[in-house]
C-alpha atoms as a PDB file:
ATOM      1  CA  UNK A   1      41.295  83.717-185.900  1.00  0.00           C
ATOM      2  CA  UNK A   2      41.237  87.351-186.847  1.00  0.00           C
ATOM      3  CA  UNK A   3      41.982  90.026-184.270  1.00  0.00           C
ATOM      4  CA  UNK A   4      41.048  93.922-184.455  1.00  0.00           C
ATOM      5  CA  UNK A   5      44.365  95.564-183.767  1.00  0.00           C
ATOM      6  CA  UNK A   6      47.555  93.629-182.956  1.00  0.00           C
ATOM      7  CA  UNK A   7      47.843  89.823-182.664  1.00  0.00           C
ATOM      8  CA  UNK A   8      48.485  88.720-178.953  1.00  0.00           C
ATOM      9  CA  UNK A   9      52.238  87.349-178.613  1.00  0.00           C
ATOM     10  CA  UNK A  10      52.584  83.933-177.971  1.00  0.00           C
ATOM     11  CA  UNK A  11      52.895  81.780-174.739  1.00  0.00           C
ATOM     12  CA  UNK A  12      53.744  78.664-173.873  1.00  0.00           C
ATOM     13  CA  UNK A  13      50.335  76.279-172.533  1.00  0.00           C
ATOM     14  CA  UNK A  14      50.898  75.133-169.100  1.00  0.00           C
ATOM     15  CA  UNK A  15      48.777  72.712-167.165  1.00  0.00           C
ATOM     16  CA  UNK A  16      46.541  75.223-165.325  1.00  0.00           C
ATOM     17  CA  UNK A  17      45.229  76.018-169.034  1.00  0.00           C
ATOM     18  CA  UNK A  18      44.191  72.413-169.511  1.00  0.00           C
ATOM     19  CA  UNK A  19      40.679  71.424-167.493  1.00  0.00           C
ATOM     20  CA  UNK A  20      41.160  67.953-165.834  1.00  0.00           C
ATOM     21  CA  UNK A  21      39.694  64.703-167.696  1.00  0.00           C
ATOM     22  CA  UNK A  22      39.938  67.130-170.963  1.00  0.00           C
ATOM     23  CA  UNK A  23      42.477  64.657-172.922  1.00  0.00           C
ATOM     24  CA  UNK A  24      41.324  61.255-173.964  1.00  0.00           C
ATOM     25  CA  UNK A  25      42.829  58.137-174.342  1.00  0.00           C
ATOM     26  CA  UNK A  26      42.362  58.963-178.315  1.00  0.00           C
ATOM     27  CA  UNK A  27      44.419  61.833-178.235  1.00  0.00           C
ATOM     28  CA  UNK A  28      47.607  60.077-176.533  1.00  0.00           C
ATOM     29  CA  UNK A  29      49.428  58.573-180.100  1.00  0.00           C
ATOM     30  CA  UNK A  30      50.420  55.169-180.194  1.00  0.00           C
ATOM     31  CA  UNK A  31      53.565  54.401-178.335  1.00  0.00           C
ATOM     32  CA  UNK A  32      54.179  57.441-177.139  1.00  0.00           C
ATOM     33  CA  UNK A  33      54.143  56.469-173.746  1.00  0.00           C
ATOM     34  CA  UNK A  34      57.707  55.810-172.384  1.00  0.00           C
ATOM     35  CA  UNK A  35      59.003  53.605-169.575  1.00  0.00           C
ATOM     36  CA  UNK A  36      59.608  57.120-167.863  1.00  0.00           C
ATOM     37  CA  UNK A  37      56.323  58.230-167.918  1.00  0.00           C
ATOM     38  CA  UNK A  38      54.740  55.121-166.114  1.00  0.00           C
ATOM     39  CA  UNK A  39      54.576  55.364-162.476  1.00  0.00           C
ATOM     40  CA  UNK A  40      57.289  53.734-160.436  1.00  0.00           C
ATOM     41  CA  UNK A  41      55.151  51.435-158.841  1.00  0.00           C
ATOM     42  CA  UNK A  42      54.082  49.304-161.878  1.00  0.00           C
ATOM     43  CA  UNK A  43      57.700  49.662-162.870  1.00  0.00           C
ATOM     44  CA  UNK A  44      58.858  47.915-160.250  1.00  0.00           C
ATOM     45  CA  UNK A  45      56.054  44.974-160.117  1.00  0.00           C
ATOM     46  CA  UNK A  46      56.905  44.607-163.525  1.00  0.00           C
ATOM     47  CA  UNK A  47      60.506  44.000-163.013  1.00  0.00           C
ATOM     48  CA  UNK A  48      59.843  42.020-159.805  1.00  0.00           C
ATOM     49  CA  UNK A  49      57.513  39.362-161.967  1.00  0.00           C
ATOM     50  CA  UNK A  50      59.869  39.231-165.177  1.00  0.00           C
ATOM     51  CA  UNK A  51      63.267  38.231-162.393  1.00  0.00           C
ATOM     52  CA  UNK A  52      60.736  35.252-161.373  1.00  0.00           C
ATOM     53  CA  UNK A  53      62.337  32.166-163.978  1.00  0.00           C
ATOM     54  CA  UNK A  54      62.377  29.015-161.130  1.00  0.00           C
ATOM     55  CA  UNK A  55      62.287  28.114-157.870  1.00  0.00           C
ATOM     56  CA  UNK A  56      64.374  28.195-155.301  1.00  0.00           C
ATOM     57  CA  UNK A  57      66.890  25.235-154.611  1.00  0.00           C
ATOM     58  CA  UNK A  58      65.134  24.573-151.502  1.00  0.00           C
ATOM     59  CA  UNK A  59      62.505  24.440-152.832  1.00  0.00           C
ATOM     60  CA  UNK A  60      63.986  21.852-155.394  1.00  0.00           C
ATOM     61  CA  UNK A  61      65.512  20.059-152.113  1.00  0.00           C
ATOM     62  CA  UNK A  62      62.005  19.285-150.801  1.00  0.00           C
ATOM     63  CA  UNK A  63      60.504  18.239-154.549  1.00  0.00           C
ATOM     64  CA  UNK A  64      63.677  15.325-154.507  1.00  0.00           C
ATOM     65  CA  UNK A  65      63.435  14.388-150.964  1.00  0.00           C
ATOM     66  CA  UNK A  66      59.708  13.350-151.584  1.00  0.00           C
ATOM     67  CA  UNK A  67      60.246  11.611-155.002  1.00  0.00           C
ATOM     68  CA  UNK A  68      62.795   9.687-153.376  1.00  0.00           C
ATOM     69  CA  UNK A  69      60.051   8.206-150.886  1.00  0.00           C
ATOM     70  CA  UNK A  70      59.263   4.562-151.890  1.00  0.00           C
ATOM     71  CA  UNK A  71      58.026   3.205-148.659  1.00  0.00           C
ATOM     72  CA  UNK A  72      55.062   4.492-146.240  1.00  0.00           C
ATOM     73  CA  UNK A  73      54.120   4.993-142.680  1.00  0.00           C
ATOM     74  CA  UNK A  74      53.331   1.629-140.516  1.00  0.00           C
ATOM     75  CA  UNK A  75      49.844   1.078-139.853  1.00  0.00           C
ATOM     76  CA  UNK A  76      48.734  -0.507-137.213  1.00  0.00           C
ATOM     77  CA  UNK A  77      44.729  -1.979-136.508  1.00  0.00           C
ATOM     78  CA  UNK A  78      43.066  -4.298-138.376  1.00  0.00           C
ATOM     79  CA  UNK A  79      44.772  -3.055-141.672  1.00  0.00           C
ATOM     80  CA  UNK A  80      48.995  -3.683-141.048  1.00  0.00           C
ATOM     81  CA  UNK A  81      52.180  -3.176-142.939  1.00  0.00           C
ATOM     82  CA  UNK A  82      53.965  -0.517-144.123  1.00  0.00           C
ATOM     83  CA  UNK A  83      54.535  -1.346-147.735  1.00  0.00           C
ATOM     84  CA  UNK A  84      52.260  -4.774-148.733  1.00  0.00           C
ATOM     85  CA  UNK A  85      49.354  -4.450-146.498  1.00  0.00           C
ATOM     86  CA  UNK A  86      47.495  -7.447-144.878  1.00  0.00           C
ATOM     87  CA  UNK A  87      44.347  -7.812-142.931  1.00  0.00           C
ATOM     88  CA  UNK A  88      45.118  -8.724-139.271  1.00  0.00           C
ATOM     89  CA  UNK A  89      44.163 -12.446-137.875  1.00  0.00           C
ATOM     90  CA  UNK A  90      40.623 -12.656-136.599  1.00  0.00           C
ATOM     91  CA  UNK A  91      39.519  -9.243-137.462  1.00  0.00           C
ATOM     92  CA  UNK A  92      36.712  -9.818-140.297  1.00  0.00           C
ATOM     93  CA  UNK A  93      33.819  -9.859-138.524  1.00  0.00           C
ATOM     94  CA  UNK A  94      30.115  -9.680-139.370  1.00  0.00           C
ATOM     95  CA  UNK A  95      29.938  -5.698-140.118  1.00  0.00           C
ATOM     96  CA  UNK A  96      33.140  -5.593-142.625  1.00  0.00           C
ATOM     97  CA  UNK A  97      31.137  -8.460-144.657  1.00  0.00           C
ATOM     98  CA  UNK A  98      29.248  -6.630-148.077  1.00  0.00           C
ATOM     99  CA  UNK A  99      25.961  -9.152-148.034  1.00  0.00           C
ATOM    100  CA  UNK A 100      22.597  -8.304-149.292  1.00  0.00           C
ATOM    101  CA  UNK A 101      20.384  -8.371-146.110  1.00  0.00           C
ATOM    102  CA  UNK A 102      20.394  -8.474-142.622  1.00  0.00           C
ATOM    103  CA  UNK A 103      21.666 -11.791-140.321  1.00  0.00           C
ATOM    104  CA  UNK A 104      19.404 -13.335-138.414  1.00  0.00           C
ATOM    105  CA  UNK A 105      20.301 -15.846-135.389  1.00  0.00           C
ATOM    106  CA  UNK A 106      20.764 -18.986-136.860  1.00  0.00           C
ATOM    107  CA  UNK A 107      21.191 -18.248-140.975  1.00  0.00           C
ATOM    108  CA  UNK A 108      23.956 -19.732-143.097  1.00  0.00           C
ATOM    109  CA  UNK A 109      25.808 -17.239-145.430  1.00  0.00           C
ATOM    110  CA  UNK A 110      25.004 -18.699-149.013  1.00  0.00           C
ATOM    111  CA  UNK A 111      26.609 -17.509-152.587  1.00  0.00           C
ATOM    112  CA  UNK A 112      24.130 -15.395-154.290  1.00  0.00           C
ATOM    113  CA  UNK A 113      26.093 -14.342-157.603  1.00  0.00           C
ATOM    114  CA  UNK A 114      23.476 -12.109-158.567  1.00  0.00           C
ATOM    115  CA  UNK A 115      23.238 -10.363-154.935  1.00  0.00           C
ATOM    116  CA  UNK A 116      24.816  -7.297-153.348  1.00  0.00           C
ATOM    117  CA  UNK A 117      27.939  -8.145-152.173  1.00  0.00           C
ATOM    118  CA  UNK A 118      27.609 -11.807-153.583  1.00  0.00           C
ATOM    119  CA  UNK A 119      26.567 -13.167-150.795  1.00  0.00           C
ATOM    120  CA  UNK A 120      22.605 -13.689-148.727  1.00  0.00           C
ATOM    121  CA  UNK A 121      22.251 -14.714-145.133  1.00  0.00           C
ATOM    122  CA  UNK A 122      19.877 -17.557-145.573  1.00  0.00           C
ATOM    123  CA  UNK A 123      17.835 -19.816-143.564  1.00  0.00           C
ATOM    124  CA  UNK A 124      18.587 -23.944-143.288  1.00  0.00           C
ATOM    125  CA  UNK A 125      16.260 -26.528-145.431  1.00  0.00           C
ATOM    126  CA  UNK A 126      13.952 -27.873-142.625  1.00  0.00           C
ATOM    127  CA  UNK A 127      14.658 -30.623-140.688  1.00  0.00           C
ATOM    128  CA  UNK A 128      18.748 -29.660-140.807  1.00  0.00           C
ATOM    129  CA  UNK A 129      20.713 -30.805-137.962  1.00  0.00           C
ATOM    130  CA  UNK A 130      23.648 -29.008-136.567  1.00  0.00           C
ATOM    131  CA  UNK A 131      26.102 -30.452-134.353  1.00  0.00           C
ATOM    132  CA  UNK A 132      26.843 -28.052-131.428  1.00  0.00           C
ATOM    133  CA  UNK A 133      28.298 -29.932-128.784  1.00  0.00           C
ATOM    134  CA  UNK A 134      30.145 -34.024-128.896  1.00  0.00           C
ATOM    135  CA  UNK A 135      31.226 -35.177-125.652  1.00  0.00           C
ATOM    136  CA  UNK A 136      33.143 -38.308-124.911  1.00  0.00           C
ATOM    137  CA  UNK A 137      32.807 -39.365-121.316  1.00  0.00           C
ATOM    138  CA  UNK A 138      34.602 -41.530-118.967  1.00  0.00           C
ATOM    139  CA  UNK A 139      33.796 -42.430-115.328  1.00  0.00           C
ATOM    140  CA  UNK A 140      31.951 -38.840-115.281  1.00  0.00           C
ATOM    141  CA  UNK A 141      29.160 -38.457-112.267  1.00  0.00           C
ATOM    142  CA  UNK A 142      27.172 -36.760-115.656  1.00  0.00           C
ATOM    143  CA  UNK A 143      27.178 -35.457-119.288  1.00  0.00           C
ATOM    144  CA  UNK A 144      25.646 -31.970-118.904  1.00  0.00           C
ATOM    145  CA  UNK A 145      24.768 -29.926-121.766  1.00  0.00           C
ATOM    146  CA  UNK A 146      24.097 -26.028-120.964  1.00  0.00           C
ATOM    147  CA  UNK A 147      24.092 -22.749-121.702  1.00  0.00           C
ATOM    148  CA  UNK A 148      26.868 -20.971-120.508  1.00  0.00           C
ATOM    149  CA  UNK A 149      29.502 -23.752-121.538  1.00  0.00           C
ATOM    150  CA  UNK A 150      31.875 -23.880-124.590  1.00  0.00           C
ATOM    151  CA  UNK A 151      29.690 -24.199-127.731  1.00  0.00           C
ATOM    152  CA  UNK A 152      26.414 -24.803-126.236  1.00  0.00           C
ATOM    153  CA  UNK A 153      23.232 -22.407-126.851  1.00  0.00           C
ATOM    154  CA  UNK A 154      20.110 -23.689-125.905  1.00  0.00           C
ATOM    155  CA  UNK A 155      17.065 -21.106-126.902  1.00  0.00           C
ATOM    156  CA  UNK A 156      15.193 -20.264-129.618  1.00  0.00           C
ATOM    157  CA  UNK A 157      17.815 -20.417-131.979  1.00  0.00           C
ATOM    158  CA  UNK A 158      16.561 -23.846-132.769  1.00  0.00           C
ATOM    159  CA  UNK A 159      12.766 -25.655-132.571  1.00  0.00           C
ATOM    160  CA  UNK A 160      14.034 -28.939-131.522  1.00  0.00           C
ATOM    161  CA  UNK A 161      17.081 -30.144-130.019  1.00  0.00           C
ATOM    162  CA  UNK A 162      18.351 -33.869-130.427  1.00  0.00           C
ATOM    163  CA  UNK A 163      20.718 -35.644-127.864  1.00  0.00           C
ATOM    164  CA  UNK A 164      22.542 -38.860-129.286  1.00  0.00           C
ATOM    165  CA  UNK A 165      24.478 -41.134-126.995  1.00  0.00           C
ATOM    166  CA  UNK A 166      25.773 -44.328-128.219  1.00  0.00           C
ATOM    167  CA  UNK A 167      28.913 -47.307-126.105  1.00  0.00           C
ATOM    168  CA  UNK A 168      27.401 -46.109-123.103  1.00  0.00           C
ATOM    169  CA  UNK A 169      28.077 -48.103-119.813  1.00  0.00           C
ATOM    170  CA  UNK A 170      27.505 -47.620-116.487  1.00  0.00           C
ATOM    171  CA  UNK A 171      29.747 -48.108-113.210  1.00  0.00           C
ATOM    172  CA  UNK A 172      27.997 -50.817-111.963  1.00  0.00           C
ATOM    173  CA  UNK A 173      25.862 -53.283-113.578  1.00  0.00           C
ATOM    174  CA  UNK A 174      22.038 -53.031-114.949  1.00  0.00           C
ATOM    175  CA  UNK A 175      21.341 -48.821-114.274  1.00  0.00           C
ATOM    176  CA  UNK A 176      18.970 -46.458-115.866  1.00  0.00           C
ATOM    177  CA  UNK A 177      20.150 -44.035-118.326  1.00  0.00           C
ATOM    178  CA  UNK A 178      17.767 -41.169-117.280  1.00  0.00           C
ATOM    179  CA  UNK A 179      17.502 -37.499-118.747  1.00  0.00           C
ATOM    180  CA  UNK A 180      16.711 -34.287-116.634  1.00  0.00           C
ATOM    181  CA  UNK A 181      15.978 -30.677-117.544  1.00  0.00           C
ATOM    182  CA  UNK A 182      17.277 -27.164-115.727  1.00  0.00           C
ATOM    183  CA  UNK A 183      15.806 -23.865-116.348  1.00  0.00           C
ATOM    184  CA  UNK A 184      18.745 -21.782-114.678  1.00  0.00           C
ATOM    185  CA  UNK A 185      21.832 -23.174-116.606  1.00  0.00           C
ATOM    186  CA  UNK A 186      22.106 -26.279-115.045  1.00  0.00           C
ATOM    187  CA  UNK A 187      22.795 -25.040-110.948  1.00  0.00           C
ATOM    188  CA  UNK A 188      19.922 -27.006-110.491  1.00  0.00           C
ATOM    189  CA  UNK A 189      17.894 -29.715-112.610  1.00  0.00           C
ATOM    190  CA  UNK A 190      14.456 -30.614-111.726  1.00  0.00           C
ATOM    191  CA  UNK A 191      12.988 -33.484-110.619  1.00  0.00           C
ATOM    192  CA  UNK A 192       9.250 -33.850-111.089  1.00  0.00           C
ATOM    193  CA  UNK A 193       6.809 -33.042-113.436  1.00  0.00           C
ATOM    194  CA  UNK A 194       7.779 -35.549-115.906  1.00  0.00           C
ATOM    195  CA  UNK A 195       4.657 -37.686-117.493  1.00  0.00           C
ATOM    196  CA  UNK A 196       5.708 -40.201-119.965  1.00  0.00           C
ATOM    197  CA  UNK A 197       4.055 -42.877-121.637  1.00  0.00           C
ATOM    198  CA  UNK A 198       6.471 -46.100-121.809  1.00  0.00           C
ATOM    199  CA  UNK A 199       7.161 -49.190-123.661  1.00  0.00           C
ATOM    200  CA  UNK A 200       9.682 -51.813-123.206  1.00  0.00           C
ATOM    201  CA  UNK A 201      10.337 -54.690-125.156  1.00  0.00           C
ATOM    202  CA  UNK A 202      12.503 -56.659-122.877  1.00  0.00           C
ATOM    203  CA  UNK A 203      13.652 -60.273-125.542  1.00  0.00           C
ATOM    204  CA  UNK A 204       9.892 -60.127-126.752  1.00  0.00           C
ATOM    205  CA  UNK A 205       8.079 -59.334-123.481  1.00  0.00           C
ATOM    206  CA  UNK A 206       6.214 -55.858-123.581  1.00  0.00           C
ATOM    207  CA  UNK A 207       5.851 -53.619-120.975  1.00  0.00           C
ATOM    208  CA  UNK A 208       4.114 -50.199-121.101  1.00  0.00           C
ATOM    209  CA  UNK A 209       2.887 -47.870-118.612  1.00  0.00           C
ATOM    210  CA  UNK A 210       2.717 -44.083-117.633  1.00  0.00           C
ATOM    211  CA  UNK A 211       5.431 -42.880-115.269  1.00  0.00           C
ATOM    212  CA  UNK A 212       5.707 -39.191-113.770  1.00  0.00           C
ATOM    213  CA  UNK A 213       9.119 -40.549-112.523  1.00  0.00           C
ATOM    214  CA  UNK A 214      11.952 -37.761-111.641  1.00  0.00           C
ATOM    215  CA  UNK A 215      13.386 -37.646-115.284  1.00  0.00           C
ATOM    216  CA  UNK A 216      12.243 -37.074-118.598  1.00  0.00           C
ATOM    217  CA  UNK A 217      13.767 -40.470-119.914  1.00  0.00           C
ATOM    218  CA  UNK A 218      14.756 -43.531-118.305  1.00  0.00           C
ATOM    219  CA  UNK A 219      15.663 -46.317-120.140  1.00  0.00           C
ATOM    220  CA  UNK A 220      16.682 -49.311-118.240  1.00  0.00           C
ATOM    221  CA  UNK A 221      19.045 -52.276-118.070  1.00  0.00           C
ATOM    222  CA  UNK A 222      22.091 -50.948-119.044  1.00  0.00           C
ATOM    223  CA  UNK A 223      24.704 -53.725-118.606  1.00  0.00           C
ATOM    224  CA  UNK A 224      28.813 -53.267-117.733  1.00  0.00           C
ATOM    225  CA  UNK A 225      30.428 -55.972-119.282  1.00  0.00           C
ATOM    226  CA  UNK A 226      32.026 -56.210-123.012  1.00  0.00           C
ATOM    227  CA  UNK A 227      29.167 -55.530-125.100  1.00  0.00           C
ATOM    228  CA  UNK A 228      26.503 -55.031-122.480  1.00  0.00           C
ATOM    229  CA  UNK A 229      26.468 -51.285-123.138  1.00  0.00           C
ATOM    230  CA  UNK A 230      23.072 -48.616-124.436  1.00  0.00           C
ATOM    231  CA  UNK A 231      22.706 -46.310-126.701  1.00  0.00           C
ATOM    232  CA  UNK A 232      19.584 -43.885-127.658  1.00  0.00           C
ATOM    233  CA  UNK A 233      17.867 -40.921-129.120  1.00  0.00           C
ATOM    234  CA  UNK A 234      16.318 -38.283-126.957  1.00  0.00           C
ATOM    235  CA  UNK A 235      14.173 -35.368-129.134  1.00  0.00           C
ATOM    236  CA  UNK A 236      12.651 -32.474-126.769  1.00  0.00           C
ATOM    237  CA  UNK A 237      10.920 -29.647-128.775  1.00  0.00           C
ATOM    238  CA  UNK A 238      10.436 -25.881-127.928  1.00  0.00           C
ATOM    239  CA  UNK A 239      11.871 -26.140-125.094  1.00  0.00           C
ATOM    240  CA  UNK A 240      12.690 -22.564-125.031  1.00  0.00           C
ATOM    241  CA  UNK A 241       8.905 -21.454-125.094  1.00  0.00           C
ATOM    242  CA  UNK A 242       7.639 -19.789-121.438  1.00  0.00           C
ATOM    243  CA  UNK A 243       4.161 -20.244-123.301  1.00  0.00           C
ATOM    244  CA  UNK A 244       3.646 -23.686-123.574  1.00  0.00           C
ATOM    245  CA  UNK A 245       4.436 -27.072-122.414  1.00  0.00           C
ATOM    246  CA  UNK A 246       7.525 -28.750-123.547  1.00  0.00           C
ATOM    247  CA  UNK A 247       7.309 -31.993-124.951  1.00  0.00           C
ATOM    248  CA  UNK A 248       9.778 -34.790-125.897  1.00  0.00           C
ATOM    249  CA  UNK A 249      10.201 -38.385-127.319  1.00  0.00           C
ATOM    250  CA  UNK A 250      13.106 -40.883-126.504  1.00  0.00           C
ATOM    251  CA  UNK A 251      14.156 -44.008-128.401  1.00  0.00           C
ATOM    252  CA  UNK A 252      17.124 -46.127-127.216  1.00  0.00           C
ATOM    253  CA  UNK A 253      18.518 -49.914-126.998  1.00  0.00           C
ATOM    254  CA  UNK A 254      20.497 -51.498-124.080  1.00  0.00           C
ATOM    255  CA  UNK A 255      21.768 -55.185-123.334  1.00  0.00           C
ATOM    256  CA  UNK A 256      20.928 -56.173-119.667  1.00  0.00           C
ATOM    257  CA  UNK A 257      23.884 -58.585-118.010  1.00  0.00           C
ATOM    258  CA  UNK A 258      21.629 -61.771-118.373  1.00  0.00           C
ATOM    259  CA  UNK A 259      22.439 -60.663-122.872  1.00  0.00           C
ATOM    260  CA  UNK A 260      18.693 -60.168-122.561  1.00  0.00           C
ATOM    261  CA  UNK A 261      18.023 -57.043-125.490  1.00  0.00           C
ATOM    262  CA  UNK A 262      15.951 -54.203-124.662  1.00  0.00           C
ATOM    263  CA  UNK A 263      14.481 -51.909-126.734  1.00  0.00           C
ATOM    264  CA  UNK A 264      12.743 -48.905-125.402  1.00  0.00           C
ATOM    265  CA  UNK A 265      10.927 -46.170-126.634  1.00  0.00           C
ATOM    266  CA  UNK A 266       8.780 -43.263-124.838  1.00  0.00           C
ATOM    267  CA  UNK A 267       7.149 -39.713-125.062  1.00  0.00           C
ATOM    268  CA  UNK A 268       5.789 -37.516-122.976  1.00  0.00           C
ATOM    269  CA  UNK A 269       5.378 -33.761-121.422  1.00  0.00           C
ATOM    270  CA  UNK A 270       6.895 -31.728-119.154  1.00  0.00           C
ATOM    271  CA  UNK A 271       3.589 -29.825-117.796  1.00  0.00           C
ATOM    272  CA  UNK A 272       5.401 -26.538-116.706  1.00  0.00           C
ATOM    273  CA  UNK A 273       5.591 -23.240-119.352  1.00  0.00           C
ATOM    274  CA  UNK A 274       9.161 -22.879-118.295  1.00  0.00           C
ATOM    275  CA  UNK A 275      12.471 -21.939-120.923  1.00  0.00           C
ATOM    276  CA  UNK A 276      14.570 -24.941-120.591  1.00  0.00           C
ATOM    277  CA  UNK A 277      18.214 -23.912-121.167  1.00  0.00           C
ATOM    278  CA  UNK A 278      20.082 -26.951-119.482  1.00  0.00           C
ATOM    279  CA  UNK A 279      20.101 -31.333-120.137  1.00  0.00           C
ATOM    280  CA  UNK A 280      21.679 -33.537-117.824  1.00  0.00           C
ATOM    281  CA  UNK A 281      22.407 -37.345-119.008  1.00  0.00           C
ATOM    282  CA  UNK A 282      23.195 -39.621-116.123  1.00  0.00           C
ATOM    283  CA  UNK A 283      22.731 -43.252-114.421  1.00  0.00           C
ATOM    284  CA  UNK A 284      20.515 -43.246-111.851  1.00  0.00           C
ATOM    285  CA  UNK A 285      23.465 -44.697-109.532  1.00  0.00           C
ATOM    286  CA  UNK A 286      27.547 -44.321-110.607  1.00  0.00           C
ATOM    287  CA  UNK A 287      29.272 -42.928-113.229  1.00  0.00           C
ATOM    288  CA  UNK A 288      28.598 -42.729-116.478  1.00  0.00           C
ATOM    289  CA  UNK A 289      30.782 -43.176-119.843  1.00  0.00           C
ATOM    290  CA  UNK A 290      30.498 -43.030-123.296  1.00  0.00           C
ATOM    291  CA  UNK A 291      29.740 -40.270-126.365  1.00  0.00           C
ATOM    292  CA  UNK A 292      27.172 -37.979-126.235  1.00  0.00           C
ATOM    293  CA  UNK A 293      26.147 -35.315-128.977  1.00  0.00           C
ATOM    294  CA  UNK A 294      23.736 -32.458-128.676  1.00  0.00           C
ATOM    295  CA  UNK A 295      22.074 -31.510-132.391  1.00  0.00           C
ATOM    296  CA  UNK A 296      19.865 -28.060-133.136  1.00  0.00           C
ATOM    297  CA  UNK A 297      17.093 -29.024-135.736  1.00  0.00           C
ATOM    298  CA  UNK A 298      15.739 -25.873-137.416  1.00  0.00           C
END
């Protein structure tokens, strides 16, 4: 630049002659930023990062102590064991089963390969029986069958109920095997309000007749000695219904102490809408023995 008269002497620039923000990043050269012109602070982070090369040997303590662990804590509920676990005795119940659809009172579970789970609650082919309750009695004032006791449910579970008895014999000689019903549990049993039709074939000689007797069956002649013993079939159905009568059918065989054979069957209807939840086998006088079973026909 030219001057008019004499050229200005020279002076060094200092930083009040340069405006802030007037150098770039373009006009710093490559490189030619030293470790001594970066700030402290990054100097330091720098150095504290590049130091990091492991962990600490407490750290490596801890990592060993848990590799070392080949065992695990004891549990305790329906899952047990510490190592091998097992499935505590009587703990599978209904809810831990995977099956396809709801129970329902009664149902069988059935394999159903192509199922959820496998497995289908499903209902009995009609006419099934299931045993629910065998007694064998001796010298017993009854055979009782009721709800409330070990293994008995009488309700709607089932349609029809079937009592079996078979070697049955009596205390004393020639009694009635009779049948009663109980609508609280068997406290009490009732007494009346039986009407059955009868028939009797005493050696060839028929009898028949309606009875409202005191018991829903009563089949007669019932010998004590060696081979002078009864046996029979007693069916009642619905007799959990509070809607309608309950109705029932008896078929049996007894050999009197003159060997005279009787066969004896009956039917007939208890006329009162009440849930019967209780059957009471008995001889009309003494004790009673033999084996009794109580079926549920769906």
């Amino acid at each position: 630049m030219a001057y008019i008269g004499k050229t200005p002497a020279s002076a060094a620039l200092t930083s009040s002659d340069i405006s802030d923000g007037i150098i770039s990043t373009a006009k710093i050269a490559d490189d030619a930023a030293t470790a001594d012109k970066i700030a402290n602070a990054v100097n330091s982070a720098i150095t504290a990062n590049t130091a990091k090369t492991g962990i600490s040997s407490a750290q490596t303590s801890a990592i060993t102590a848990n590799t070392s662990k080949t065992t695990n804590a004891t549990h305790s509920g329906e899952v047990t064991g510490s190592g091998a676990l097992t499935i505590a005795d009587n703990i599978v119940d209904e809810a831990n089963l995977k099956v396809s659809n709801s129970p329902t009172n009664g149902y069988f579970l059935s394999a159903q390969s192509g199922n959820t789970g496998g497995m289908t609650w499903s209902q009995a082919s009609s006419g099934a029986m299931t045993l629910i309750k065998s007694v064998t009695a001796s010298g017993a004032s009854s055979v009782e069958f009721k709800n409330g006791a070990s293994g008995v449910v009488i309700d709607s579970t089932y349609s029809t109920y079937k009592i079996i008895g078979f070697n049955i014999t009596p205390q004393t000689d020639d009694r009635n095997i009779q049948i009663q019903f109980s609508t609280d549990a068997g406290s009490s049993y009732i007494t009346s309000g039986y009407k059955t039709m009868t028939q009797r074939n005493i050696d060839g000689t028929i009898n028949t007749g309606l009875t409202t007797s005191g018991s829903a069956m009563d089949l007669n002649n019932v010998g004590n000695s060696t081979n002078e013993e009864g046996a029979f079939e007693f069916t009642v159905f619905n007799p959990s219904s509070s809607s309608h009568f309950t109705h029932y059918q008896s078929m049996g065989t007894t050999r009197n102490s003159g060997a005279a054979v009787v066969f004896y069957q009956s039917g007939g209807i208890y006329e009162a809408t009440s849930d019967i939840d209780a059957f009471k086998v008995f001889f009309n006088t003494g004790n009673i023995s033999g084996t009794f079973k109580l079926y549920g026909i769906t």
